[in-house]
C-alpha atoms as a PDB file:
ATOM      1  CA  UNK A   1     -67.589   7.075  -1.235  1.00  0.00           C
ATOM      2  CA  UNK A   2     -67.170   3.966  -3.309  1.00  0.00           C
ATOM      3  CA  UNK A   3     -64.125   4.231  -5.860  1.00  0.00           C
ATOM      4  CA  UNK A   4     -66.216   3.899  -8.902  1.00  0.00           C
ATOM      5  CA  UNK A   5     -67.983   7.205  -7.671  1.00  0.00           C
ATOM      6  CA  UNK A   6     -64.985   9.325  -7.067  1.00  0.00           C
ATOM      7  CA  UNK A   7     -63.874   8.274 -10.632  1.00  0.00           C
ATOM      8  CA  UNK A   8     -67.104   9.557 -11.688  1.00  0.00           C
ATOM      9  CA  UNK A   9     -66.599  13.306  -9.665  1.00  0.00           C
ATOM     10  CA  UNK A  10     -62.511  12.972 -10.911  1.00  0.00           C
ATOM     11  CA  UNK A  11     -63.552  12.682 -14.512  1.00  0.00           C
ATOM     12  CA  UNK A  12     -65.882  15.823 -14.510  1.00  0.00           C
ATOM     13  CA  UNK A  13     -63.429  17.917 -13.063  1.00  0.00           C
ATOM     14  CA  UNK A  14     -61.267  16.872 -15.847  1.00  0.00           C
ATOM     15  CA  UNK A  15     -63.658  17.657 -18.502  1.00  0.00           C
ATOM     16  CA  UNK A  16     -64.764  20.798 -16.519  1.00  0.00           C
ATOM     17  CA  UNK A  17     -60.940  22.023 -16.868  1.00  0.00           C
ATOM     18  CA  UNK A  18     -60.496  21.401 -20.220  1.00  0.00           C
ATOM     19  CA  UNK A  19     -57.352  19.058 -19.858  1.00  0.00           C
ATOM     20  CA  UNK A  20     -56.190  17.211 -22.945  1.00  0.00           C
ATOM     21  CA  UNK A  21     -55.530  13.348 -23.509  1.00  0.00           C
ATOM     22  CA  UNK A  22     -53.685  11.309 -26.116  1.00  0.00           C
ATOM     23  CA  UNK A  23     -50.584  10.546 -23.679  1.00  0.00           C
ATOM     24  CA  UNK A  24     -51.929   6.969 -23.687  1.00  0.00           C
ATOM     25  CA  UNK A  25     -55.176   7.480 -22.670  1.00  0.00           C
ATOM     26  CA  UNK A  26     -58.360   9.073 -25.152  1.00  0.00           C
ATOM     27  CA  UNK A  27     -60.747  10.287 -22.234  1.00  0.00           C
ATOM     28  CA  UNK A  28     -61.311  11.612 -18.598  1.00  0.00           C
ATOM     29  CA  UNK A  29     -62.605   9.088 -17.134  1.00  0.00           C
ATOM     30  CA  UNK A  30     -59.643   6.391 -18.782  1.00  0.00           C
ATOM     31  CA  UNK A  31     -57.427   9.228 -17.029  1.00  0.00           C
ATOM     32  CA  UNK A  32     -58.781   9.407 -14.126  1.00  0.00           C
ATOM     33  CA  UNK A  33     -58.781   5.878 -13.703  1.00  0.00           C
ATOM     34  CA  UNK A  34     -55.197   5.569 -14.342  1.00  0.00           C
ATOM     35  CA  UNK A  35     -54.482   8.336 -11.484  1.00  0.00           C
ATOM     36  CA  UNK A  36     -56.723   7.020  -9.142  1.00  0.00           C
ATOM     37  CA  UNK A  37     -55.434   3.222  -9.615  1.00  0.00           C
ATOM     38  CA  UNK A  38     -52.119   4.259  -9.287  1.00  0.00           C
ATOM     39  CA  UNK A  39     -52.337   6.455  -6.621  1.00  0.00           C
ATOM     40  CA  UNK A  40     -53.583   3.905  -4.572  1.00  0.00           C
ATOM     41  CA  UNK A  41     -51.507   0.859  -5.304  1.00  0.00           C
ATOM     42  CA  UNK A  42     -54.715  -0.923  -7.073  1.00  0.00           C
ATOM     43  CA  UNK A  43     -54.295  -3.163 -10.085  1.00  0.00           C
ATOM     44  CA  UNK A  44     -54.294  -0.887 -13.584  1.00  0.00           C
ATOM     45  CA  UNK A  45     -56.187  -3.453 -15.866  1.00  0.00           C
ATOM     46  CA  UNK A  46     -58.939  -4.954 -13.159  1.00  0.00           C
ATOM     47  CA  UNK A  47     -61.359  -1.781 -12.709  1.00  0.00           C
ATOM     48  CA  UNK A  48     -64.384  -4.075 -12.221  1.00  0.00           C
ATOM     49  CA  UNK A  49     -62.353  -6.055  -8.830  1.00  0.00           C
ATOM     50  CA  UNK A  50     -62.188  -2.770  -7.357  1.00  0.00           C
ATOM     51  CA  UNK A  51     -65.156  -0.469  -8.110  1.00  0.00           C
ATOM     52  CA  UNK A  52     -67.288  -0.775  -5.007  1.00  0.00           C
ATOM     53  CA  UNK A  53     -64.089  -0.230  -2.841  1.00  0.00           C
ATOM     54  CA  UNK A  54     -64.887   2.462  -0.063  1.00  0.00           C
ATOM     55  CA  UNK A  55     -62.288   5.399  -0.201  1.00  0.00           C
ATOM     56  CA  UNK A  56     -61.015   6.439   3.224  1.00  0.00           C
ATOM     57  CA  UNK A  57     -61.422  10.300   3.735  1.00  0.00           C
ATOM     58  CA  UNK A  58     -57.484  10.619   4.296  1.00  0.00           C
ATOM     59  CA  UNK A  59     -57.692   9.031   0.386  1.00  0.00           C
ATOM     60  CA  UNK A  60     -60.182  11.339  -1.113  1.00  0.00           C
ATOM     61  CA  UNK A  61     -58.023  14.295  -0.091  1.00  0.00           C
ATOM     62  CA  UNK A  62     -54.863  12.405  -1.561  1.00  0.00           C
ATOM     63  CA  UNK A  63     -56.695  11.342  -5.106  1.00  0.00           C
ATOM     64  CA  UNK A  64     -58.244  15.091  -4.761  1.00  0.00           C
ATOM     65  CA  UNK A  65     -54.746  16.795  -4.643  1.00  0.00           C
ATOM     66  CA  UNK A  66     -53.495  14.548  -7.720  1.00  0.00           C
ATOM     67  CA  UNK A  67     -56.266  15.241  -9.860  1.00  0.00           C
ATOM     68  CA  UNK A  68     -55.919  19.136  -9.434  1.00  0.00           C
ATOM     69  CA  UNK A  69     -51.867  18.509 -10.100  1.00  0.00           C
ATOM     70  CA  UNK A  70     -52.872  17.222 -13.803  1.00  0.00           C
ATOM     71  CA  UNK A  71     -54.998  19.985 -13.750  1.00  0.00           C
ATOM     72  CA  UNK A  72     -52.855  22.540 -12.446  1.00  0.00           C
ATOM     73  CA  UNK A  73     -49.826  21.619 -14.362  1.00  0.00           C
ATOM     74  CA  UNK A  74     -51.524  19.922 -17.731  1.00  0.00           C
ATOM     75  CA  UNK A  75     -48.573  17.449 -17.347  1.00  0.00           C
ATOM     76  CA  UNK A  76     -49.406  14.151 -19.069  1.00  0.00           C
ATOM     77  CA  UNK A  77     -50.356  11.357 -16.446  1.00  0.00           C
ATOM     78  CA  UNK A  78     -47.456   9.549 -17.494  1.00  0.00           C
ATOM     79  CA  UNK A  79     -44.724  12.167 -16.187  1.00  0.00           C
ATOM     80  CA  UNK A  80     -47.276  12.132 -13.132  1.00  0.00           C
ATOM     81  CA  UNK A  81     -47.068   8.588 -12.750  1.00  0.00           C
ATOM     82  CA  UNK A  82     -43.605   7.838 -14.218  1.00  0.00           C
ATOM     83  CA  UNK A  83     -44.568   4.826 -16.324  1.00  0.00           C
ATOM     84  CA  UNK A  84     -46.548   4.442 -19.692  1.00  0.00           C
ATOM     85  CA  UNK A  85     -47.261   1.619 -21.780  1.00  0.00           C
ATOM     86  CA  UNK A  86     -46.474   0.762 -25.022  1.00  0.00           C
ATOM     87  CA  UNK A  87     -48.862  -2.648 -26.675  1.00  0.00           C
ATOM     88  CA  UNK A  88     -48.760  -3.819 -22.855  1.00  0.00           C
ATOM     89  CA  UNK A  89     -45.160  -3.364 -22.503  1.00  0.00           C
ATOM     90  CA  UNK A  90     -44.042  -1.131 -19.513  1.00  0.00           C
ATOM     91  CA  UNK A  91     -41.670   2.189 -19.673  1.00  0.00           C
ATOM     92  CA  UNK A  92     -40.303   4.198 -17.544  1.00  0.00           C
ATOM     93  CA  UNK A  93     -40.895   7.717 -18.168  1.00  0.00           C
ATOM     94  CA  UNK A  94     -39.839  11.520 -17.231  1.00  0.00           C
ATOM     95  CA  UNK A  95     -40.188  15.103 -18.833  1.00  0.00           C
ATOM     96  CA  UNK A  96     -36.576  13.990 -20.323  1.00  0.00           C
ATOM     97  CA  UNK A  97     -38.675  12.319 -23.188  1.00  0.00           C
ATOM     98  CA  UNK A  98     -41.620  12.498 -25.221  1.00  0.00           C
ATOM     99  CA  UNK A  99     -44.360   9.646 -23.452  1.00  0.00           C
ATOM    100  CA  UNK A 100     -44.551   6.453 -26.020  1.00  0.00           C
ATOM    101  CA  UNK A 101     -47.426   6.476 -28.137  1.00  0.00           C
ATOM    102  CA  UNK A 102     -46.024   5.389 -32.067  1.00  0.00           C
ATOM    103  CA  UNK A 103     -48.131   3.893 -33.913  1.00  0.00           C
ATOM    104  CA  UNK A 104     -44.968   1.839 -35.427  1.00  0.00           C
ATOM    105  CA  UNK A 105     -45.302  -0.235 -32.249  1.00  0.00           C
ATOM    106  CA  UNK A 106     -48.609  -1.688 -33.505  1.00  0.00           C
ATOM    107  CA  UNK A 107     -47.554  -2.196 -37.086  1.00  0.00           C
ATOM    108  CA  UNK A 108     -44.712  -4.770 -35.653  1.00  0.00           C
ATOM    109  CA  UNK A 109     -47.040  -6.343 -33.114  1.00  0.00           C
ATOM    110  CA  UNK A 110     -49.857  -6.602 -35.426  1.00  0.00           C
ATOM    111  CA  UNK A 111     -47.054  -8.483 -38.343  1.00  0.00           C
ATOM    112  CA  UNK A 112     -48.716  -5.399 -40.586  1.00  0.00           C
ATOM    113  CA  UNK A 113     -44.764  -5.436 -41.781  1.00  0.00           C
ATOM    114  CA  UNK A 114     -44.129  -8.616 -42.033  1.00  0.00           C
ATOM    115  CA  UNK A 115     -45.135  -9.214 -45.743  1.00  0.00           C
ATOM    116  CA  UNK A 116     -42.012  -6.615 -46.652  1.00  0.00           C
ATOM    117  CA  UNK A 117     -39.350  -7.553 -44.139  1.00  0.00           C
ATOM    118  CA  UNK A 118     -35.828  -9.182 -45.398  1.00  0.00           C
ATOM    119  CA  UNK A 119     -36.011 -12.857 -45.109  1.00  0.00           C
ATOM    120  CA  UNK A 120     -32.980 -12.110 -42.717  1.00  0.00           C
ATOM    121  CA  UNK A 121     -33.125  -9.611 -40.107  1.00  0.00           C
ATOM    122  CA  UNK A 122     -29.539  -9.451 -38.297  1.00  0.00           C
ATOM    123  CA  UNK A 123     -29.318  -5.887 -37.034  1.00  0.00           C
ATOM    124  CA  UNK A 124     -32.217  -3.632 -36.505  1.00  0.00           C
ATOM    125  CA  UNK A 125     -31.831   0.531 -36.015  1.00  0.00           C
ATOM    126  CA  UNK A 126     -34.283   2.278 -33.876  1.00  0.00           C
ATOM    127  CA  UNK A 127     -33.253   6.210 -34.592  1.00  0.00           C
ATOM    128  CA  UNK A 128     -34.957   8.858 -32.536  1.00  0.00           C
ATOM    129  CA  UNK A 129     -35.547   6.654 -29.978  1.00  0.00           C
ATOM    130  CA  UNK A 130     -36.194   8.581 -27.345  1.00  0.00           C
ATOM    131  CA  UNK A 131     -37.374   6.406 -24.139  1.00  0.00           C
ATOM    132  CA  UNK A 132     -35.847   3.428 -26.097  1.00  0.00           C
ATOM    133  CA  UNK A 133     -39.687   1.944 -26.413  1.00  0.00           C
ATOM    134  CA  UNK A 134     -39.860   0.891 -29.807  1.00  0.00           C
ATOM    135  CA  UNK A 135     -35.734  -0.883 -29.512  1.00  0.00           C
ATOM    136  CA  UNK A 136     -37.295  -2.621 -26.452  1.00  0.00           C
ATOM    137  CA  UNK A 137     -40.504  -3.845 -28.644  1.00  0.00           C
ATOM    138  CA  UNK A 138     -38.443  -4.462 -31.855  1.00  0.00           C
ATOM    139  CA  UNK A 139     -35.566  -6.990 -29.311  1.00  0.00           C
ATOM    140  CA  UNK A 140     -38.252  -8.556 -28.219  1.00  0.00           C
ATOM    141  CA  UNK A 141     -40.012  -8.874 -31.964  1.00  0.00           C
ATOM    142  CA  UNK A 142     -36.960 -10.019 -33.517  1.00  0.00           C
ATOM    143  CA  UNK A 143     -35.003 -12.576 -30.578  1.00  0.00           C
ATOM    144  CA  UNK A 144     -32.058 -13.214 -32.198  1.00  0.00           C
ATOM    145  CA  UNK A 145     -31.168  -9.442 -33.709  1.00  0.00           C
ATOM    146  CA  UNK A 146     -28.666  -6.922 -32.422  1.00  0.00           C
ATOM    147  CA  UNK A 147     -30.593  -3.529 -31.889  1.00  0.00           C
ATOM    148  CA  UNK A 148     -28.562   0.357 -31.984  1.00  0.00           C
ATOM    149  CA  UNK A 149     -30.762   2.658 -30.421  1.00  0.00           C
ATOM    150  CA  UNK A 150     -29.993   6.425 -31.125  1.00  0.00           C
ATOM    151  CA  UNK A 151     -30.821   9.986 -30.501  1.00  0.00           C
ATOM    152  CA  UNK A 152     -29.668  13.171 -30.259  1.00  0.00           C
ATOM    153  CA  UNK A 153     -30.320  14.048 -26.463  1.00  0.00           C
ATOM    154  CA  UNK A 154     -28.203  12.685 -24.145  1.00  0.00           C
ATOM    155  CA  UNK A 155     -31.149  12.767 -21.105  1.00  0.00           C
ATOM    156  CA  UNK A 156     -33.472  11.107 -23.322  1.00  0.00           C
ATOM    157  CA  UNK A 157     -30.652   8.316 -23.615  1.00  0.00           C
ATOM    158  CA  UNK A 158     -30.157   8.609 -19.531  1.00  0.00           C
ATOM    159  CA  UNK A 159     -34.094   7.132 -19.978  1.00  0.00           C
ATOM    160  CA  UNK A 160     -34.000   4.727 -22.797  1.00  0.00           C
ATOM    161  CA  UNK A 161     -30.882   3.086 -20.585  1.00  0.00           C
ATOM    162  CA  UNK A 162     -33.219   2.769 -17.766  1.00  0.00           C
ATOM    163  CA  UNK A 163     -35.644   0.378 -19.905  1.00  0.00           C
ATOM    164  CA  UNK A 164     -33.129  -1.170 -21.547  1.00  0.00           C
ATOM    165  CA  UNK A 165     -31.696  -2.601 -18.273  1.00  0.00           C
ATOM    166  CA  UNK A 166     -35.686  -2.802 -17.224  1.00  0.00           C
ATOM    167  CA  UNK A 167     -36.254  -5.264 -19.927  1.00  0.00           C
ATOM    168  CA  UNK A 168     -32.862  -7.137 -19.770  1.00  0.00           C
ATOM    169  CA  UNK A 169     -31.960  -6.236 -23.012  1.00  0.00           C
ATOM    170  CA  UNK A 170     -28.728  -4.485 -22.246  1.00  0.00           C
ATOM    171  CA  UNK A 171     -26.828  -7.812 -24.040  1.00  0.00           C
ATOM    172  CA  UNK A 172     -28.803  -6.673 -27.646  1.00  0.00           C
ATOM    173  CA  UNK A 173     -29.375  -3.339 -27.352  1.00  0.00           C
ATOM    174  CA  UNK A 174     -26.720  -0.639 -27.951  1.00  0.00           C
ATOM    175  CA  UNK A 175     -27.543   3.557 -27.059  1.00  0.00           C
ATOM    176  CA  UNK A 176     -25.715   5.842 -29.387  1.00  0.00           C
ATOM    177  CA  UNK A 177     -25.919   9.636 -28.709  1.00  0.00           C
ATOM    178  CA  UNK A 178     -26.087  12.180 -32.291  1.00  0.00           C
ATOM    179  CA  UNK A 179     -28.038  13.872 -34.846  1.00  0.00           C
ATOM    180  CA  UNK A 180     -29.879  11.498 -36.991  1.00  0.00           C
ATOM    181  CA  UNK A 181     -27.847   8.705 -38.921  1.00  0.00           C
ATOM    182  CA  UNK A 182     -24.623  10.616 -37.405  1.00  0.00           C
ATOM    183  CA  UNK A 183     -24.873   9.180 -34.610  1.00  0.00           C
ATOM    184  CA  UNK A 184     -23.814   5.323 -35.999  1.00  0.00           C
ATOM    185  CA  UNK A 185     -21.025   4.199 -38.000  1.00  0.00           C
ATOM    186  CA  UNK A 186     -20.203   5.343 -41.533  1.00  0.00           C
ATOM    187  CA  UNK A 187     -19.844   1.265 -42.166  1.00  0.00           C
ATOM    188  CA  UNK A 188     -23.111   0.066 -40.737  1.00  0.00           C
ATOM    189  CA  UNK A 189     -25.753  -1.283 -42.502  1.00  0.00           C
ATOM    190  CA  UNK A 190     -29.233  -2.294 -40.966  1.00  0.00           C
ATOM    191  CA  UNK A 191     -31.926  -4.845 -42.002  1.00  0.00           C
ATOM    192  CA  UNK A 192     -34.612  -2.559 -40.483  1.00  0.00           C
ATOM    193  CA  UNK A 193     -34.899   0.965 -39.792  1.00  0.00           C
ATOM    194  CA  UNK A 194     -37.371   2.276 -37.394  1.00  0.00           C
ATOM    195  CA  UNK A 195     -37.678   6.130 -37.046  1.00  0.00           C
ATOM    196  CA  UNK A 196     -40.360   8.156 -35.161  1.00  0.00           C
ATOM    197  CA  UNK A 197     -38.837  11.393 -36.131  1.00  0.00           C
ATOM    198  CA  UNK A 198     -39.835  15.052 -34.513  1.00  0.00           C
ATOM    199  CA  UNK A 199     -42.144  15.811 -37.614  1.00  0.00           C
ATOM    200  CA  UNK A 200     -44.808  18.148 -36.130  1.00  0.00           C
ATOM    201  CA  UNK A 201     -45.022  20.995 -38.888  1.00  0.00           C
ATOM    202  CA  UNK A 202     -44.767  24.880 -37.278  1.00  0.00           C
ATOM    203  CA  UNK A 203     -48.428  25.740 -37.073  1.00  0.00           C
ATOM    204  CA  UNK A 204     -49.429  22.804 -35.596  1.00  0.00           C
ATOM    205  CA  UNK A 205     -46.685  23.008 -33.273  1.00  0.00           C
ATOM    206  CA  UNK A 206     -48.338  26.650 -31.824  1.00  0.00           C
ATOM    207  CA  UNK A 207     -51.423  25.161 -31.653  1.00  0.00           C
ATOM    208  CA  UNK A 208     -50.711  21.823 -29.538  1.00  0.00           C
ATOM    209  CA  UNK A 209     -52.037  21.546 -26.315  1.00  0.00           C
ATOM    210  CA  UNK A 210     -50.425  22.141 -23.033  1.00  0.00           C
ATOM    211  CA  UNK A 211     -50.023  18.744 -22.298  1.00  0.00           C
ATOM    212  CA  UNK A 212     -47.916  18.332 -25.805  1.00  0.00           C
ATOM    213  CA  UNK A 213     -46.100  21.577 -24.802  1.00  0.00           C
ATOM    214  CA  UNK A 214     -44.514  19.487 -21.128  1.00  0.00           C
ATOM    215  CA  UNK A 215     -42.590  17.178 -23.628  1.00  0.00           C
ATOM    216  CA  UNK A 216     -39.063  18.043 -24.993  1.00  0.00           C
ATOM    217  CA  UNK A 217     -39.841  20.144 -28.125  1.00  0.00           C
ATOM    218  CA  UNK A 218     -36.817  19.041 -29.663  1.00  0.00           C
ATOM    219  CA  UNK A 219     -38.881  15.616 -30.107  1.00  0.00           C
ATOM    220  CA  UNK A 220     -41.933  16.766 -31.771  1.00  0.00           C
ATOM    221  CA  UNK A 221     -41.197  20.282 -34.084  1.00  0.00           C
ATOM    222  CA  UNK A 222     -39.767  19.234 -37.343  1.00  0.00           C
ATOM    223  CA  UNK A 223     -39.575  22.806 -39.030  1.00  0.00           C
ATOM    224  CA  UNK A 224     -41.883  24.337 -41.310  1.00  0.00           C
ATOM    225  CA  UNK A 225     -43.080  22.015 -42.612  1.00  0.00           C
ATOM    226  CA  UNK A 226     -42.364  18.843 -40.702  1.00  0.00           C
ATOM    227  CA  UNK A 227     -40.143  17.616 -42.586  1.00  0.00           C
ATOM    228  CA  UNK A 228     -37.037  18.780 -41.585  1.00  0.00           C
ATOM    229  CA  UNK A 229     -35.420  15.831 -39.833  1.00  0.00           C
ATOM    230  CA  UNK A 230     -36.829  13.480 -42.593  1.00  0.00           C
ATOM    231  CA  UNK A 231     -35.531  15.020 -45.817  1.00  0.00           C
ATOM    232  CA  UNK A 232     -31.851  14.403 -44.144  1.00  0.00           C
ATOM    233  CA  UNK A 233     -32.733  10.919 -43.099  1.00  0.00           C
ATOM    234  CA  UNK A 234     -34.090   9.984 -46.474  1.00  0.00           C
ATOM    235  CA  UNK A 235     -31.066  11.349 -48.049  1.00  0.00           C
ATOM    236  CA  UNK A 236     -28.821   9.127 -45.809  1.00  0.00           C
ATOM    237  CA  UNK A 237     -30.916   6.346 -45.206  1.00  0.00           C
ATOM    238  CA  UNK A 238     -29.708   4.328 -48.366  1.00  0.00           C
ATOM    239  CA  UNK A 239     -25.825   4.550 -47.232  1.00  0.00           C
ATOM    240  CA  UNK A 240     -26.936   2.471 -44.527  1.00  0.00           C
ATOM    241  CA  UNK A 241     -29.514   0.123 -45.346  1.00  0.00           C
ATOM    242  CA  UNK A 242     -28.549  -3.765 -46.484  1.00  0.00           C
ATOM    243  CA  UNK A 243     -30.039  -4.771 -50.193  1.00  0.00           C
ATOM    244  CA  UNK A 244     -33.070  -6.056 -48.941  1.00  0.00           C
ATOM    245  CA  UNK A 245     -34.000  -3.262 -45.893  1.00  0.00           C
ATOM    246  CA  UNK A 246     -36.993  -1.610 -45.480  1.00  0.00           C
ATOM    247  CA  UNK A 247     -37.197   1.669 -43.594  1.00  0.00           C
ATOM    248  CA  UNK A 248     -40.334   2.297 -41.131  1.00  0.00           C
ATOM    249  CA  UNK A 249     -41.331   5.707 -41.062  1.00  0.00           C
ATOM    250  CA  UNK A 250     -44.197   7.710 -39.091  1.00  0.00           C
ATOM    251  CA  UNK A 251     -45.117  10.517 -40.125  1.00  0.00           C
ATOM    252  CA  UNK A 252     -48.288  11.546 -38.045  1.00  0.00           C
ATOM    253  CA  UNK A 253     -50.525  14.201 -39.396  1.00  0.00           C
ATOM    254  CA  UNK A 254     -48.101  15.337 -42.194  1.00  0.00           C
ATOM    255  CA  UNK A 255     -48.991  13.444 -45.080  1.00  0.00           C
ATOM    256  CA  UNK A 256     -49.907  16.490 -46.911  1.00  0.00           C
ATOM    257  CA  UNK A 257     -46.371  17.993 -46.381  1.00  0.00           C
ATOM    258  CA  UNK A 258     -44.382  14.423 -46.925  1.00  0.00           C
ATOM    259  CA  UNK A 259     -46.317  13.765 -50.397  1.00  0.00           C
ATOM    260  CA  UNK A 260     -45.021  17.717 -51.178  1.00  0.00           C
ATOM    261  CA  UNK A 261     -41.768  16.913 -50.052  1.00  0.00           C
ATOM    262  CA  UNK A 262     -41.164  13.966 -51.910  1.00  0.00           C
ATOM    263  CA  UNK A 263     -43.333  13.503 -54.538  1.00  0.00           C
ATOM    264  CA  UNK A 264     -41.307  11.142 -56.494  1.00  0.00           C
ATOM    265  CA  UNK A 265     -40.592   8.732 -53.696  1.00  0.00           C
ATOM    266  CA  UNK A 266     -43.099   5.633 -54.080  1.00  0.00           C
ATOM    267  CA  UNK A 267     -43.820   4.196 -50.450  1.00  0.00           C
ATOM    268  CA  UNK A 268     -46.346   1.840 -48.670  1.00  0.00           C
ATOM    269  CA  UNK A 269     -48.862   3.759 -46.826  1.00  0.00           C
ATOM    270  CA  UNK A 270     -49.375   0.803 -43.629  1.00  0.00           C
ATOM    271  CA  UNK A 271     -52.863   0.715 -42.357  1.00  0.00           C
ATOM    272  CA  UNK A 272     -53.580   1.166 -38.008  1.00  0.00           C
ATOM    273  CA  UNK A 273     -56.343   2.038 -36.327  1.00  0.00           C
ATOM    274  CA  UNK A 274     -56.411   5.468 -35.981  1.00  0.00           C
ATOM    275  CA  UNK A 275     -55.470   6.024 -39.867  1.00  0.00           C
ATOM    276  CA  UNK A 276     -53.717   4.346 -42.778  1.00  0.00           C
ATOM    277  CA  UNK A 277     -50.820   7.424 -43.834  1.00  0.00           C
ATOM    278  CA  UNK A 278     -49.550   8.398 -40.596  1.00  0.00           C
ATOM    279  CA  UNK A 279     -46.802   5.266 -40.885  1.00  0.00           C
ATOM    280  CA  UNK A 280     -44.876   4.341 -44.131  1.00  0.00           C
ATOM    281  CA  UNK A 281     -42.848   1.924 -45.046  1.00  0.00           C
ATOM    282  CA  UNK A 282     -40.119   2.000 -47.865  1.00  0.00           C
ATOM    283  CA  UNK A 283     -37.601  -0.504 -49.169  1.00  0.00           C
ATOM    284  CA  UNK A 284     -34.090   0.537 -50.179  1.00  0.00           C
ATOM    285  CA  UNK A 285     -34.789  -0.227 -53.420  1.00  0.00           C
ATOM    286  CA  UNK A 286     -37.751   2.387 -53.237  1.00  0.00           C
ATOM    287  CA  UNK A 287     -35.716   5.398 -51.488  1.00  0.00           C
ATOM    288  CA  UNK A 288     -32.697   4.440 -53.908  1.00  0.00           C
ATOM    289  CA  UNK A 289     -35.079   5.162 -57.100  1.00  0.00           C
ATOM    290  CA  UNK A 290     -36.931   8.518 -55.218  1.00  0.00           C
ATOM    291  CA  UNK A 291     -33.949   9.890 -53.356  1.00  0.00           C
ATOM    292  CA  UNK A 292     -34.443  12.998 -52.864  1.00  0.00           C
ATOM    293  CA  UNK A 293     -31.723  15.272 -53.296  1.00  0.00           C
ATOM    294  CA  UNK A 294     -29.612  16.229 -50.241  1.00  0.00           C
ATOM    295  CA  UNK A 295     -30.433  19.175 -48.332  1.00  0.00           C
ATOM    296  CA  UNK A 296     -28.166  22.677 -48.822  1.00  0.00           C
END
């Protein structure tokens, strides 16, 4: 059987199962491709080399028994694989975290920011970071910046530390552990804030997939309404935010429940390609005008 075939029989019995995508792939047979490269040591990005490539039986049995493990366990490929990518950056990746997929990566690749950013940028905070993805992609965005990485779990930290020192960043790039803007100094100011918050509202959250389900829920369920986390960050943010910072916000599927939230709080919707209001942007001088009031 030539490998271009069994991708064809692996991405039915995806779609036959019913598994879901969005881990960093949109479709079967982009999943099954992933497994099947990986699995065998092939090349992820050069399909075409490989496609008439006869499969050994002893390999159809392996590439069999890894395709019925997504199945079987609706685990994301990523945690199957232990790497993900990130605008063609590489990171390591467990069930300790949630598998990188903001869409604040391709804002700062794209310069979609760049129009709004301080004309110096001297210390950069990447909050909720999780794998430490987006502090990786913002050192390397911003050379000559010091970048504080935080989050609340200590295991998603354990992660983030392991692509820190994958990328050589460990120099720039400093993990704090605690809840929100708690977690830095009651002195420090940034030039940039970058937050991919948990913000999935309750409903939604009962309704995701069981792929969604294998990551940490403390990552993704932001109360109610979603906005849980962010009402305490946009009450702090301010405090620690230089004169001309900007604060980079995604917000997913919840602009409905972020316009209720703060409906005095005048922000800049910035456009990707899968929507234009799941990523915000606001200047200090924007949250200091809006702030909404702290939570009780």
């Amino acid at each position: 059987m030539k490998l271009i075939d069994y991708l064809t029989r692996a991405s039915a019995r995806l779609d036959e199962a019913g598994v879901s995508f969005g881990h960093g792939t949109t479709n079967s047979h982009d999943e099954a491709a992933w497994l099947v490269l990986w699995r065998l040591g092939l090349p992820l990005d050069d399909l075409d080399s490989v496609a008439d490539r006869a499969l050994k039986k002893s390999e159809v049995a392996t590439l069999d028994a890894l395709i019925a493990q997504r199945i079987e366990t609706r685990k994301p490929a990523a945690y199957l694989t232990g790497e993900a990518w990130l605008q063609g950056v590489p990171f390591t990746v467990d069930e300790r975290v949630i598998v990188p997929r903001s869409l604040i990566a391709e804002v700062l690749a794209e310069g979609v920011i760049d129009a709004w950013m301080p004309v110096e940028i001297h210390r950069v905070l990447d909050l909720c970071t999780g794998n430490g993805s987006l502090a990786v992609l913002a050192a390397m965005a911003w050379p000559d910046v010091a970048v504080d990485a935080a989050d609340l779990s200590p295991d998603a930290l354990a992660v983030a530390k392991v692509n820190v020192e994958r990328h050589e960043l460990a120099r720039r790039i400093t993990l704090l552990q605690g809840n929100g803007l708690a977690a830095v100094r009651r002195d420090r100011r940034y030039d940039v804030i970058l937050c991919n918050p948990p913000y999935v509202n309750a409903a939604s959250m009962a309704a995701l997939p069981a792929e969604f389900r294998a990551e940490p829920e403390m990552a993704l369920a932001g109360g109610a309404d979603g906005m849980d986390f962010i009402r305490t960050l946009l009450a702090g943010a301010v405090a620690h935010m230089t004169p001309d910072a900007v604060l980079v916000l995604e917000i997913g599927n919840e602009r409905e429940h972020f316009d209720a939230a703060f409906p005095e709080l005048d922000v800049v919707w910035l456009p990707t390609q899968l929507t234009d209001d799941a990523v915000l942007l606001v200047t200090r001088a924007m949250l200091a005008a809006g702030l909404p009031k702290s939570p009780t």
